[in-house]
PDB file of N, CA and C in Angstrom:
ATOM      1  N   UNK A   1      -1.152 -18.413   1.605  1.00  0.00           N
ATOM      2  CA  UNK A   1      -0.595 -17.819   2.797  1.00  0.00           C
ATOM      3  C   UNK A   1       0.119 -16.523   2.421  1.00  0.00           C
ATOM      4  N   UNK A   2      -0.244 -15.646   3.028  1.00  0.00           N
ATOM      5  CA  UNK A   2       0.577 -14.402   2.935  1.00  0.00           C
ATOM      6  C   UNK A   2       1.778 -13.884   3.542  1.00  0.00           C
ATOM      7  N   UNK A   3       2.869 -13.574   3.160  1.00  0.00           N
ATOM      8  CA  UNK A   3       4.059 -13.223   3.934  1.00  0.00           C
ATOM      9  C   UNK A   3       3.717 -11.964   4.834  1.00  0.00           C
ATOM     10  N   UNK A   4       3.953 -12.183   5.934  1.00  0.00           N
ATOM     11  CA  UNK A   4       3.852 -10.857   6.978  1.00  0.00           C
ATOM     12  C   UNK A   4       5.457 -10.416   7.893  1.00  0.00           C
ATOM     13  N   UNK A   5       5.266  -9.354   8.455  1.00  0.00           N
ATOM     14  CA  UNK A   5       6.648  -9.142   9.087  1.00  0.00           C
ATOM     15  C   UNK A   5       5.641  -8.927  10.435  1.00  0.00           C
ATOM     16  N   UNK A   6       5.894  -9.984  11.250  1.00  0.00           N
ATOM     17  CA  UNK A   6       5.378  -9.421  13.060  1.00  0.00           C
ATOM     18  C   UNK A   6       5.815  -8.181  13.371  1.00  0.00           C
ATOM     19  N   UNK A   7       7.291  -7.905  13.703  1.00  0.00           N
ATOM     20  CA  UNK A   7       7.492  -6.624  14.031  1.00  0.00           C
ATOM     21  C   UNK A   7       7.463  -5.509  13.124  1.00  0.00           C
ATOM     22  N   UNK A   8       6.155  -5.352  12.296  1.00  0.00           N
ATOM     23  CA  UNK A   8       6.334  -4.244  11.056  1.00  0.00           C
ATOM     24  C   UNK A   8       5.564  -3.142  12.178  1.00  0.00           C
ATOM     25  N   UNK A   9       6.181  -2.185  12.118  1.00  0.00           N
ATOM     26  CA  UNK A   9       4.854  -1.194  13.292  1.00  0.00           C
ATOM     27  C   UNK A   9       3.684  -0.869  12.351  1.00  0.00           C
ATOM     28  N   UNK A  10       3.409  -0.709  11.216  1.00  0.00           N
ATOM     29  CA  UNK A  10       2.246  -0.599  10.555  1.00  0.00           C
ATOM     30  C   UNK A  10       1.104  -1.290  10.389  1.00  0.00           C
ATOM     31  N   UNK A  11       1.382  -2.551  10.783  1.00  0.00           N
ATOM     32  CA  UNK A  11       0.568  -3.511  11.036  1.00  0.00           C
ATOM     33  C   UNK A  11      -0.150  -3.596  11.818  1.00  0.00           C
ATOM     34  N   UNK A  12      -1.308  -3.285  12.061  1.00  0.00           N
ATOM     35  CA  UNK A  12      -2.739  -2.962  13.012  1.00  0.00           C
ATOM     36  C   UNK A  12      -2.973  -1.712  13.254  1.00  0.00           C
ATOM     37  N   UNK A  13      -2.250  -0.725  12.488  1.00  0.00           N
ATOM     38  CA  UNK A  13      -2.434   0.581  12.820  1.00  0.00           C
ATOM     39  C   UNK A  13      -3.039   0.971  11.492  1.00  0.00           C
ATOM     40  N   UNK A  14      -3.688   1.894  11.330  1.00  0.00           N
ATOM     41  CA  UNK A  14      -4.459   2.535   9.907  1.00  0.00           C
ATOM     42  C   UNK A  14      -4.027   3.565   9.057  1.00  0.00           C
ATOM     43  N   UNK A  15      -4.562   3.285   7.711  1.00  0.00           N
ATOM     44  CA  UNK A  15      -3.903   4.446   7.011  1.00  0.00           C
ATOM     45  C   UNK A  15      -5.198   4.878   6.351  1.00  0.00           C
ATOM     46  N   UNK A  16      -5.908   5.766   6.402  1.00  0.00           N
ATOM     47  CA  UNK A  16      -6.855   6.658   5.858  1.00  0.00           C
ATOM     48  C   UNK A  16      -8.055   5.567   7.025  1.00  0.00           C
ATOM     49  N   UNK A  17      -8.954   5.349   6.067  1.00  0.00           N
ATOM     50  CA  UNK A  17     -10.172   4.841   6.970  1.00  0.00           C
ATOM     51  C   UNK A  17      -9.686   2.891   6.469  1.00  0.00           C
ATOM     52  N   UNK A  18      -8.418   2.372   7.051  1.00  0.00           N
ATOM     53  CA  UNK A  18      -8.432   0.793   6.412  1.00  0.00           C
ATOM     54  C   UNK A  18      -7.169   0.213   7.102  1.00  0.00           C
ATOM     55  N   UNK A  19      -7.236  -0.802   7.672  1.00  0.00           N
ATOM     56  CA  UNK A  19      -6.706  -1.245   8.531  1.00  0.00           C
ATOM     57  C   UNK A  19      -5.544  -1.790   8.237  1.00  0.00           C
ATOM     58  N   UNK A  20      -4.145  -1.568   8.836  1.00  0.00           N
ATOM     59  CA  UNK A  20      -3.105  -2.794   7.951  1.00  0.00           C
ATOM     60  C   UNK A  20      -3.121  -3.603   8.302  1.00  0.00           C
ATOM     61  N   UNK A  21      -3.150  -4.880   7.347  1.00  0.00           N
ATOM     62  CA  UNK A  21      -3.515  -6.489   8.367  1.00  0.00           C
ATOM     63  C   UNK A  21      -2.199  -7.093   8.269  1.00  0.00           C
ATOM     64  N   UNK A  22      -1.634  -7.111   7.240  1.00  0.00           N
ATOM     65  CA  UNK A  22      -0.437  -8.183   6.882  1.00  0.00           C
ATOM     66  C   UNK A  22       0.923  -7.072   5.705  1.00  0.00           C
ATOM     67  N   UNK A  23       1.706  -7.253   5.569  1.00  0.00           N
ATOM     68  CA  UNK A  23       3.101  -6.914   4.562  1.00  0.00           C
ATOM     69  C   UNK A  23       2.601  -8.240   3.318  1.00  0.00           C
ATOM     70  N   UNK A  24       2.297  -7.615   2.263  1.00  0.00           N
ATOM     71  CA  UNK A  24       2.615  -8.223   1.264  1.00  0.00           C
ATOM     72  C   UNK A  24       3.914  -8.854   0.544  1.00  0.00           C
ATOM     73  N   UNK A  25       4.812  -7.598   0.561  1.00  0.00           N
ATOM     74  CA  UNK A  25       6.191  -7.670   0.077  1.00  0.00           C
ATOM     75  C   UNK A  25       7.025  -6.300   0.309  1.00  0.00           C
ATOM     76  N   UNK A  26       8.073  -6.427  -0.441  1.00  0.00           N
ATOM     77  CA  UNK A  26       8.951  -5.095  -0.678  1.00  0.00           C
ATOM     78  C   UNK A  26       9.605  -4.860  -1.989  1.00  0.00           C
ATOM     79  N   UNK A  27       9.996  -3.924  -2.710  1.00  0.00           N
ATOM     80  CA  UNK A  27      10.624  -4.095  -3.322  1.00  0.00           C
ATOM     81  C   UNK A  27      11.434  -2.527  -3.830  1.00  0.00           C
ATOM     82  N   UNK A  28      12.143  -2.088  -4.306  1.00  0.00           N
ATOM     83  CA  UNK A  28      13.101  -1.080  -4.580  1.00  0.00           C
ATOM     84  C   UNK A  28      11.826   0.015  -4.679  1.00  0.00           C
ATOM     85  N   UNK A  29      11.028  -0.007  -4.925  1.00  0.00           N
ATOM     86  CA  UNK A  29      10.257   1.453  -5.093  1.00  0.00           C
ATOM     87  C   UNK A  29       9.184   1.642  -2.987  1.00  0.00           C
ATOM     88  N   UNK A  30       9.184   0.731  -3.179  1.00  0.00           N
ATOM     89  CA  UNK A  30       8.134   0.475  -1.491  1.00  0.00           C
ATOM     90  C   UNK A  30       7.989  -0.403  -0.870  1.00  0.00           C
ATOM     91  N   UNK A  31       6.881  -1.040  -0.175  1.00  0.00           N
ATOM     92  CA  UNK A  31       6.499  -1.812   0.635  1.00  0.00           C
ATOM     93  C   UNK A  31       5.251  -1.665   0.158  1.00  0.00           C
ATOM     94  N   UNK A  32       4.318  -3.123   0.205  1.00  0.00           N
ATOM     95  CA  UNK A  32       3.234  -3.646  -0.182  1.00  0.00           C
ATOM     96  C   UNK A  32       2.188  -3.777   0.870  1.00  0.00           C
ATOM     97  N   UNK A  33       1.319  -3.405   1.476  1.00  0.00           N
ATOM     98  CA  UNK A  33       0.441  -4.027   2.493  1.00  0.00           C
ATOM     99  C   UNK A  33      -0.783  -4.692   2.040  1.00  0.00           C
ATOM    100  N   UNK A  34      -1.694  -5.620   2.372  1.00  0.00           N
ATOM    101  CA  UNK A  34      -2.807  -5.761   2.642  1.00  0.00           C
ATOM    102  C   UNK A  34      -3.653  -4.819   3.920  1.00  0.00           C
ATOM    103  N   UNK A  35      -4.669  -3.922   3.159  1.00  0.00           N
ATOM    104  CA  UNK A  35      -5.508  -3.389   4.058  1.00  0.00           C
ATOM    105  C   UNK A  35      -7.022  -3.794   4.059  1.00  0.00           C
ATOM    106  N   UNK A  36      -7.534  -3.531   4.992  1.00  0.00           N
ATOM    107  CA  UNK A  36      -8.834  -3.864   5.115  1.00  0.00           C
ATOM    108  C   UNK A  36      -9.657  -2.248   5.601  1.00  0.00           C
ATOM    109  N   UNK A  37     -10.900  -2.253   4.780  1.00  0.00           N
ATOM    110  CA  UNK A  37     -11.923  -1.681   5.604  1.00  0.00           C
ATOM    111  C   UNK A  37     -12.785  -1.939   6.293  1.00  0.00           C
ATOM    112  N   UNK A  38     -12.880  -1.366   7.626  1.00  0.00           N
ATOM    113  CA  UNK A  38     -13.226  -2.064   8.532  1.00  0.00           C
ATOM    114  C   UNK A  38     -14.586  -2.527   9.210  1.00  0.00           C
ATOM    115  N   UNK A  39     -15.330  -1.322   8.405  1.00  0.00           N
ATOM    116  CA  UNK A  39     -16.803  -1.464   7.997  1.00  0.00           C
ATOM    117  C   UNK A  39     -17.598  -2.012   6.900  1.00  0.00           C
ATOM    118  N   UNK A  40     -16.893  -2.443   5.384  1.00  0.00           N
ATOM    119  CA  UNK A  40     -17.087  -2.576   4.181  1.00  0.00           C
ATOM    120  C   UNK A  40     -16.547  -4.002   4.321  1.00  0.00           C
ATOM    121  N   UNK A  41     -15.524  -4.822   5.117  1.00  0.00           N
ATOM    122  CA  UNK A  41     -15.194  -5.649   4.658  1.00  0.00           C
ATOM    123  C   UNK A  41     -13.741  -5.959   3.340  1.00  0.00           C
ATOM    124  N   UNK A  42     -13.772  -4.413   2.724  1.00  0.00           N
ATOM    125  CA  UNK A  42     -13.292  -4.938   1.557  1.00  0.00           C
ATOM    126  C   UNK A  42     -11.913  -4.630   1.870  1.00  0.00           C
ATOM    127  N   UNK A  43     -10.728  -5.255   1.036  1.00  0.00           N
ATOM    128  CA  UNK A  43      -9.487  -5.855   1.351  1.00  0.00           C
ATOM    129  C   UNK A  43      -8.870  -5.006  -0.312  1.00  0.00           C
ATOM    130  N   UNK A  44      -7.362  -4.234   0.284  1.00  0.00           N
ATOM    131  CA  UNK A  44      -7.223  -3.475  -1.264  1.00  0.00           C
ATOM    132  C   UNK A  44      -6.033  -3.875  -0.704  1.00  0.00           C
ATOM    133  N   UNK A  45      -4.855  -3.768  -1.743  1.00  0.00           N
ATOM    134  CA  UNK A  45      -2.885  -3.305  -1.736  1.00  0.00           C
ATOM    135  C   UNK A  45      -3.012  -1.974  -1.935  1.00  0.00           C
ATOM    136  N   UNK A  46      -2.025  -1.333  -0.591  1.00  0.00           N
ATOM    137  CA  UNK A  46      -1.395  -0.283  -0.554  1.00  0.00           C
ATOM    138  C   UNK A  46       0.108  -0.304  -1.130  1.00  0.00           C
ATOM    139  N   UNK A  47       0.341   0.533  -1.666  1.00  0.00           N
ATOM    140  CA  UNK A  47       2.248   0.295  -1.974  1.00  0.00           C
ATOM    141  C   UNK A  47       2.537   1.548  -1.343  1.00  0.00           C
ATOM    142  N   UNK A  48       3.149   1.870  -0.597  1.00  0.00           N
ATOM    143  CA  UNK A  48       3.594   2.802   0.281  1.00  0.00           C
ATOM    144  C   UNK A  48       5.672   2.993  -0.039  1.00  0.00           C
ATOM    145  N   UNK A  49       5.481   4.041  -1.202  1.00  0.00           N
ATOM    146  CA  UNK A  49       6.712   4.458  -1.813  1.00  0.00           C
ATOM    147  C   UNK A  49       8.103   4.844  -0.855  1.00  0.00           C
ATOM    148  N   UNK A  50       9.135   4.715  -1.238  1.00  0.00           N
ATOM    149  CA  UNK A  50      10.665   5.255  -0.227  1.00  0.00           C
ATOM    150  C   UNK A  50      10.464   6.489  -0.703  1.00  0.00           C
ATOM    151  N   UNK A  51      11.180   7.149   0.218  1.00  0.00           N
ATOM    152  CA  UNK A  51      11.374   8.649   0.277  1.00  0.00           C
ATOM    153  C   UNK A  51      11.596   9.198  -1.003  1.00  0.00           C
ATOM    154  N   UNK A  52      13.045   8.353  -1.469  1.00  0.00           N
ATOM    155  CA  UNK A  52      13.484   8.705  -2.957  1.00  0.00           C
ATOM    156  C   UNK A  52      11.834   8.612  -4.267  1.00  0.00           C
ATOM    157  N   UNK A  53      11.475   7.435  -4.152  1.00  0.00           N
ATOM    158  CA  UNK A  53      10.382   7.615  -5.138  1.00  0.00           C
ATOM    159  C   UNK A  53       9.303   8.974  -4.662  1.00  0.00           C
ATOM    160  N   UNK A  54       9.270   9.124  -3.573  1.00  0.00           N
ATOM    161  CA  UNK A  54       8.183   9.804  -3.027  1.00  0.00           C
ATOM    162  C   UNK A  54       8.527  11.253  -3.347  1.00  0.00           C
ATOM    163  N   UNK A  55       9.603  11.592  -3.728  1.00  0.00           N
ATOM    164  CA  UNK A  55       9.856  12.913  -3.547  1.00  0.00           C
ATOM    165  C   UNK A  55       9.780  13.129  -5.716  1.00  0.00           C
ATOM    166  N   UNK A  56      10.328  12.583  -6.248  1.00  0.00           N
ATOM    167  CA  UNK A  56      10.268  12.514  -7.754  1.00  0.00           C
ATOM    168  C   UNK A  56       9.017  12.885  -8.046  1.00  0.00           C
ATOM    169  N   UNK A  57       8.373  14.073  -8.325  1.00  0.00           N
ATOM    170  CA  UNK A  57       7.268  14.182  -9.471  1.00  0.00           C
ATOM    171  C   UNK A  57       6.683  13.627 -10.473  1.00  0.00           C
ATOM    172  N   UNK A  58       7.988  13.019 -11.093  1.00  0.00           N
ATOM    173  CA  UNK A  58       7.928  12.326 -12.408  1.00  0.00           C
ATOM    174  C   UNK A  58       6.988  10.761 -12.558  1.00  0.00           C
ATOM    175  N   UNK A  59       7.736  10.190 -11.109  1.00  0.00           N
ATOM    176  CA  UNK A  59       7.744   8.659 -10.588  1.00  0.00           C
ATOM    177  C   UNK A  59       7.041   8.820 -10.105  1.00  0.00           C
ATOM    178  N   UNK A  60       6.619   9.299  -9.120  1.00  0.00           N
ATOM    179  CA  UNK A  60       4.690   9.475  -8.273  1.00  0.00           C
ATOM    180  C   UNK A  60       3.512   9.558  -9.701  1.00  0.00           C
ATOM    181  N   UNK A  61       3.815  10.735 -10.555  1.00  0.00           N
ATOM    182  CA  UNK A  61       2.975  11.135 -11.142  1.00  0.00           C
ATOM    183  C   UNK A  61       2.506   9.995 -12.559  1.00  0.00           C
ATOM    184  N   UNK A  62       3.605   9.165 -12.364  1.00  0.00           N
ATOM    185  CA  UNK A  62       3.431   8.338 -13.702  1.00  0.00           C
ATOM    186  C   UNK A  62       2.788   7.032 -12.831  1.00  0.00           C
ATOM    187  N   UNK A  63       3.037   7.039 -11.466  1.00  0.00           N
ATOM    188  CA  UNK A  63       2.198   5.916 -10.939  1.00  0.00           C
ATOM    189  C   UNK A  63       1.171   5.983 -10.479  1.00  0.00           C
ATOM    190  N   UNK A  64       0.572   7.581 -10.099  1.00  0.00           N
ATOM    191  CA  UNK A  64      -0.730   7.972 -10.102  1.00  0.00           C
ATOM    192  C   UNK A  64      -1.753   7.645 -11.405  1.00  0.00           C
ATOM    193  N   UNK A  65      -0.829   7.238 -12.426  1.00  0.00           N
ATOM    194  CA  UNK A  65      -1.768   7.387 -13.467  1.00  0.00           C
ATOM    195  C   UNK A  65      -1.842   5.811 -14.242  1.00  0.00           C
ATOM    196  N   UNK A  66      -0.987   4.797 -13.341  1.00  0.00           N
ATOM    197  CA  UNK A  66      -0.715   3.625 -13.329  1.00  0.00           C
ATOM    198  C   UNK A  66      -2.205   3.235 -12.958  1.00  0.00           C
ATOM    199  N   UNK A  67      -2.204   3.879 -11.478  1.00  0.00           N
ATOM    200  CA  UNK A  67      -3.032   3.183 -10.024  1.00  0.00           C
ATOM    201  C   UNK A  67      -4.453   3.712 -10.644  1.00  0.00           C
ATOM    202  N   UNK A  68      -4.992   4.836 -11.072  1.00  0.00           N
ATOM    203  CA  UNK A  68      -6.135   5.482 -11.783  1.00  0.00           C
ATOM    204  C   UNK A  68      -6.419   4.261 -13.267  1.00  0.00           C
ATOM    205  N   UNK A  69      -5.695   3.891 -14.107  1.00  0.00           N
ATOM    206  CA  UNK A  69      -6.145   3.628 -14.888  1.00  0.00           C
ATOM    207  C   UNK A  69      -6.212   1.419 -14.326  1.00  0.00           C
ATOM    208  N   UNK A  70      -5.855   1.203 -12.842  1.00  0.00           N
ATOM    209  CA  UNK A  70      -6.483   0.472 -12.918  1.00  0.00           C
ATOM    210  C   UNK A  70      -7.614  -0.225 -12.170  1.00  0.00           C
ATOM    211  N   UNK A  71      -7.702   0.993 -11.571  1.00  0.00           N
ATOM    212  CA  UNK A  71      -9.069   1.301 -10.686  1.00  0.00           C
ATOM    213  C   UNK A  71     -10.452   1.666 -11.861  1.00  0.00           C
ATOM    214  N   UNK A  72     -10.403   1.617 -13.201  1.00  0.00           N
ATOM    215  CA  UNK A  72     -11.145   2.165 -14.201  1.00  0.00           C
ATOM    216  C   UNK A  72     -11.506   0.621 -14.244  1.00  0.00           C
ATOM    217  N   UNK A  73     -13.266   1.193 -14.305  1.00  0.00           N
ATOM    218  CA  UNK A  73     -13.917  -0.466 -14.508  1.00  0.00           C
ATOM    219  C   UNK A  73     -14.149  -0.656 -15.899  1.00  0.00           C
TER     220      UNK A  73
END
């Protein structure tokens, strides 16, 4: 079972081409979603960063290279 927040407003609304279905979690750097695409079927985690992480170069750029190396098959 997955934890969801009913009143999250992100939830059924989209972010690029993928649907938000449910809140995974939270934690000091963001918020977690389950998304779906809506043609493909396929189901990924978004982490959607706070302002503070979002604005750091350092902290984006070292998690860009987090999220890249584990998208590498």
């Amino acid at each position: 079972m997955q934890p969801t927040t009913p009143d999250d407003p992100l939830i059924g609304t989209q972010i690029g081409n993928y649907e938000v279905v449910s809140r995974l979690g939270q934690g000091g750097m963001g918020v977690v979603y389950l998304v779906r695409h809506p043609l493909l079927g396929r189901e990924l985690a978004v982490k959607l960063l706070t302002a503070d992480w979002a604005k750091d170069p350092r902290s984006t750029g070292a998690y860009e290279i987090r999220v890249s190396l584990s998208l590498t098959p």
